[in-house]
Protein backbone atom coordinates (compact mmCIF):
# COMPACT_ATOMS: atom_id res chain seq x y z
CA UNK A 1 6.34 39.14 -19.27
CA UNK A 2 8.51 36.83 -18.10
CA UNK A 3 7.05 36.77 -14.73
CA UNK A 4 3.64 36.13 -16.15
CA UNK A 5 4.94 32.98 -17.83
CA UNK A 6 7.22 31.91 -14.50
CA UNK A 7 3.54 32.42 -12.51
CA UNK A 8 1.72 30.27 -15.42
CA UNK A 9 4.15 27.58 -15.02
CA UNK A 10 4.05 27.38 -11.38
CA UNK A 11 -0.05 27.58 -11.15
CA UNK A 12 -0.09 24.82 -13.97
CA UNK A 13 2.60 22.44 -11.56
CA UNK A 14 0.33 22.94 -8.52
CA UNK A 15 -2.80 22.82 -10.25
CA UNK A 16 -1.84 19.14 -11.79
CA UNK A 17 0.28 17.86 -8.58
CA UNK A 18 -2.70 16.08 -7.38
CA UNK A 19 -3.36 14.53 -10.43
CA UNK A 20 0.36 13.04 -11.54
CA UNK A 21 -0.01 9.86 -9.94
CA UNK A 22 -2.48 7.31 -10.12
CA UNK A 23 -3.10 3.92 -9.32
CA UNK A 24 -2.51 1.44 -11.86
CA UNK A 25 -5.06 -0.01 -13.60
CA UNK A 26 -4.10 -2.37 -16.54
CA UNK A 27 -3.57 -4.90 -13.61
CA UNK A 28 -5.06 -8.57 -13.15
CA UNK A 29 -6.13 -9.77 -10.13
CA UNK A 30 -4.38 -12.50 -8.53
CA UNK A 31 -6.63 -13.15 -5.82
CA UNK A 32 -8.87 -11.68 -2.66
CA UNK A 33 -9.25 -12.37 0.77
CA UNK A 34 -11.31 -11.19 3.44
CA UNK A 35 -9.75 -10.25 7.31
CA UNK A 36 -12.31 -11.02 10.05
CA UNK A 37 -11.38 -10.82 13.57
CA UNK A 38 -13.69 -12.63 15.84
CA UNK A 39 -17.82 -11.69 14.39
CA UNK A 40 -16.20 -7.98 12.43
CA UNK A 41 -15.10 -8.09 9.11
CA UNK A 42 -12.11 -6.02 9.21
CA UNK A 43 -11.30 -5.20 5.64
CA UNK A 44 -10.90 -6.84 2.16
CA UNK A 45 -7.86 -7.61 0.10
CA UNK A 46 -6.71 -7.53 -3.31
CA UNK A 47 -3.89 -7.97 -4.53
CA UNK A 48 -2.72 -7.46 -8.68
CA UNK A 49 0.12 -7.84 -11.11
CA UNK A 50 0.18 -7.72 -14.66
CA UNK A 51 0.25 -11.31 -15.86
CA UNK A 52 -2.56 -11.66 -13.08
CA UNK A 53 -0.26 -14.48 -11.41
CA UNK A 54 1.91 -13.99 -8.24
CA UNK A 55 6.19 -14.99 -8.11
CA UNK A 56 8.44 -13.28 -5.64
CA UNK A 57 9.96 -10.19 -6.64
CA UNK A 58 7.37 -9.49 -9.25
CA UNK A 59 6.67 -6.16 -10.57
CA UNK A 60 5.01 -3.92 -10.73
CA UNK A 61 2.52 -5.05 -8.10
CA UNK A 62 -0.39 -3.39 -6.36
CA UNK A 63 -2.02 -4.29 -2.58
CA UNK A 64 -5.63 -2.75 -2.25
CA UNK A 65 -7.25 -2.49 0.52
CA UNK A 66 -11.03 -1.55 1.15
CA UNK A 67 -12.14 -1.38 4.77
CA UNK A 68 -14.88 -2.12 6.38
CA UNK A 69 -14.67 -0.31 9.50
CA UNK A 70 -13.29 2.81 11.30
CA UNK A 71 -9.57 2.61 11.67
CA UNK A 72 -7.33 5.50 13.09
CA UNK A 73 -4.00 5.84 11.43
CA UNK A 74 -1.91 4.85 15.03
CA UNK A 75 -3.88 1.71 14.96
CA UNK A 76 -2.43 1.02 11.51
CA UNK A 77 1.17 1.99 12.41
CA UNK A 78 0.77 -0.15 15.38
CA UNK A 79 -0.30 -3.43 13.69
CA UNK A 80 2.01 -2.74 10.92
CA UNK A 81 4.88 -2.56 13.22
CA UNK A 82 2.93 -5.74 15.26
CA UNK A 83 3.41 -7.98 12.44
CA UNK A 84 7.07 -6.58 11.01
CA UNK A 85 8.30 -7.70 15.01
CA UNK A 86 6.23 -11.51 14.56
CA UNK A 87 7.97 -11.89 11.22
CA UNK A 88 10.92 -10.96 13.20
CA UNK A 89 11.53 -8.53 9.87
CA UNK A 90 14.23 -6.15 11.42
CA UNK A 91 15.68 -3.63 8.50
CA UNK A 92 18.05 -0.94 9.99
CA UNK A 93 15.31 1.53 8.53
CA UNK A 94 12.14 0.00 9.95
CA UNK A 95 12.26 3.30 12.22
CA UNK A 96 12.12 5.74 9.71
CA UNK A 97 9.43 3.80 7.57
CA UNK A 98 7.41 3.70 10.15
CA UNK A 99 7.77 7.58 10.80
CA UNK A 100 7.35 8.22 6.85
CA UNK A 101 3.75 5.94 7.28
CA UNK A 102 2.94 8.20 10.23
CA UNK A 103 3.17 11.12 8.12
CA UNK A 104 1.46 9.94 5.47
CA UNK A 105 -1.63 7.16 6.18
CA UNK A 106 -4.65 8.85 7.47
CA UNK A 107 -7.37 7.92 9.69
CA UNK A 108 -9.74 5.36 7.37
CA UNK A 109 -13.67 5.14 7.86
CA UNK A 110 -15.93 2.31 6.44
CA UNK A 111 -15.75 2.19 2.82
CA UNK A 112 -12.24 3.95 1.93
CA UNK A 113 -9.27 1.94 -0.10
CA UNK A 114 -5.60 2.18 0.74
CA UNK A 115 -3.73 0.84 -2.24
CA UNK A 116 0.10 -0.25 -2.09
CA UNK A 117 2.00 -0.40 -5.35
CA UNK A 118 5.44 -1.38 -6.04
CA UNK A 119 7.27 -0.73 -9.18
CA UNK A 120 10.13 -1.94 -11.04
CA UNK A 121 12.47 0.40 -9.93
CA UNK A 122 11.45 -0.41 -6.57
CA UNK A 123 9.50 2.81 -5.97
CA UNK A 124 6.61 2.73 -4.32
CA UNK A 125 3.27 4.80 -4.19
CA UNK A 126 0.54 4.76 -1.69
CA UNK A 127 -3.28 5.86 -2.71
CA UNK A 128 -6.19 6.69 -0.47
CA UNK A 129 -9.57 6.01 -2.03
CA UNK A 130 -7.56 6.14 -5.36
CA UNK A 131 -5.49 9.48 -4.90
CA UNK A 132 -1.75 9.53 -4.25
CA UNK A 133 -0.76 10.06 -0.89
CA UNK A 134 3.05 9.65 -0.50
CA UNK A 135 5.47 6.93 -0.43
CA UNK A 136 8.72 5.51 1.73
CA UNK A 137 12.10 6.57 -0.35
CA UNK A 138 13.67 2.98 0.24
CA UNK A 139 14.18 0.59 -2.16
CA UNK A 140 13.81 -1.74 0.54
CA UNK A 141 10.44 -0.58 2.06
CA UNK A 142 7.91 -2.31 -0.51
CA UNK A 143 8.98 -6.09 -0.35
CA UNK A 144 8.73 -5.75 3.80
CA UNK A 145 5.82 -4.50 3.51
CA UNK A 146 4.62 -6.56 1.19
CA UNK A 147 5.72 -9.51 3.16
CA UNK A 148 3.09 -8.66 6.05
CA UNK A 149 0.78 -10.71 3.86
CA UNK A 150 2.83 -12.51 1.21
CA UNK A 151 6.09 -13.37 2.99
CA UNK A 152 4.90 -17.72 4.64
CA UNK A 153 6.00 -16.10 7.68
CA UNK A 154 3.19 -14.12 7.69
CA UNK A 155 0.52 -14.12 10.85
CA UNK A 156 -2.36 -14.93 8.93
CA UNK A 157 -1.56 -17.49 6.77
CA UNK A 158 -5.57 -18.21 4.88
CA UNK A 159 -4.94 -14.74 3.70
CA UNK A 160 -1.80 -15.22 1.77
CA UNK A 161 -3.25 -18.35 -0.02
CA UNK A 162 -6.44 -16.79 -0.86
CA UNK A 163 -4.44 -13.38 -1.78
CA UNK A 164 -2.10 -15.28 -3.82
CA UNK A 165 -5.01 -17.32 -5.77
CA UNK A 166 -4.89 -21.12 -3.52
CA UNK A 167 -7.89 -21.13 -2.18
């Protein structure tokens, strides 16, 4: 008997695993933008908090992005680490983050989302067309990443003011 109810407890854990964590969704949207790199629109931006306006250090916050073209997960590491070095963003960690995102981000085709959101415990959750994928146990991992769009030293500087509502 015992065993039956140890077996119904585990079946009921890995039946709901999937299903624990999901995106937040009482979020207002601070603003949009749109990458394009030379004639290809590359993906579109959104980024959300709960007042709906954007200060440094707010949480929780949420990044989502919905791409527009094929994008295989090394190309994603790569620019990810690309614009960390430009930002000259060097955390002791930065290694083992991006090893964690090389576990976790897949391959992305036209259409999916990737979703960032940072909570106020500093946690952090990534989603892939709006189911939990994994996150980077660092308390310091979601503001750098963050920062590849809303730090001013980021590369692309039209997309912070559109993403953070100056248009």
């Amino acid at each position: 008997m015992r065993l039956l109810y140890l077996l119904s407890v585990l079946f009921i854990c890995i039946a709901t695993k999937e299903n624990i964590a999901q995106p937040l969704s009482e979020l207002e949207t601070v603003g949009t933008a749109k990458l394009r790199v030379l004639f290809f629109d590359i993906y579109t931006s959104e980024l959300k908090t709960e007042s709906g306006e954007y200060t440094d250090g707010i949480r929780p916050i949420q990044l989502k992005i919905i791409y527009e073209r094929n994008i295989k997960s090394s190309a994603l590491i790569k620019q990810t680490k690309k614009e960390w070095d430009a930002q000259m963003a060097n955390d002791k960690n930065q290694l083992s983050w991006i090893k964690t995102l090389e576990s976790i981000w897949p391959n992305i085709e036209s259409g999916d989302t990737l979703t960032f959101e940072l909570y106020k415990n500093d946690k952090n959750q990534f989603f892939y067309n709006e189911r939990a994928i994994g996150s980077v146990n660092d308390p310091n991992f979601g503001e750098n990443f963050l920062d590849i769009w809303l730090s001013p030293k980021t590369t692309r500087p039209k997309i912070r003011r559109e993403m953070l509502g100056n248009n």
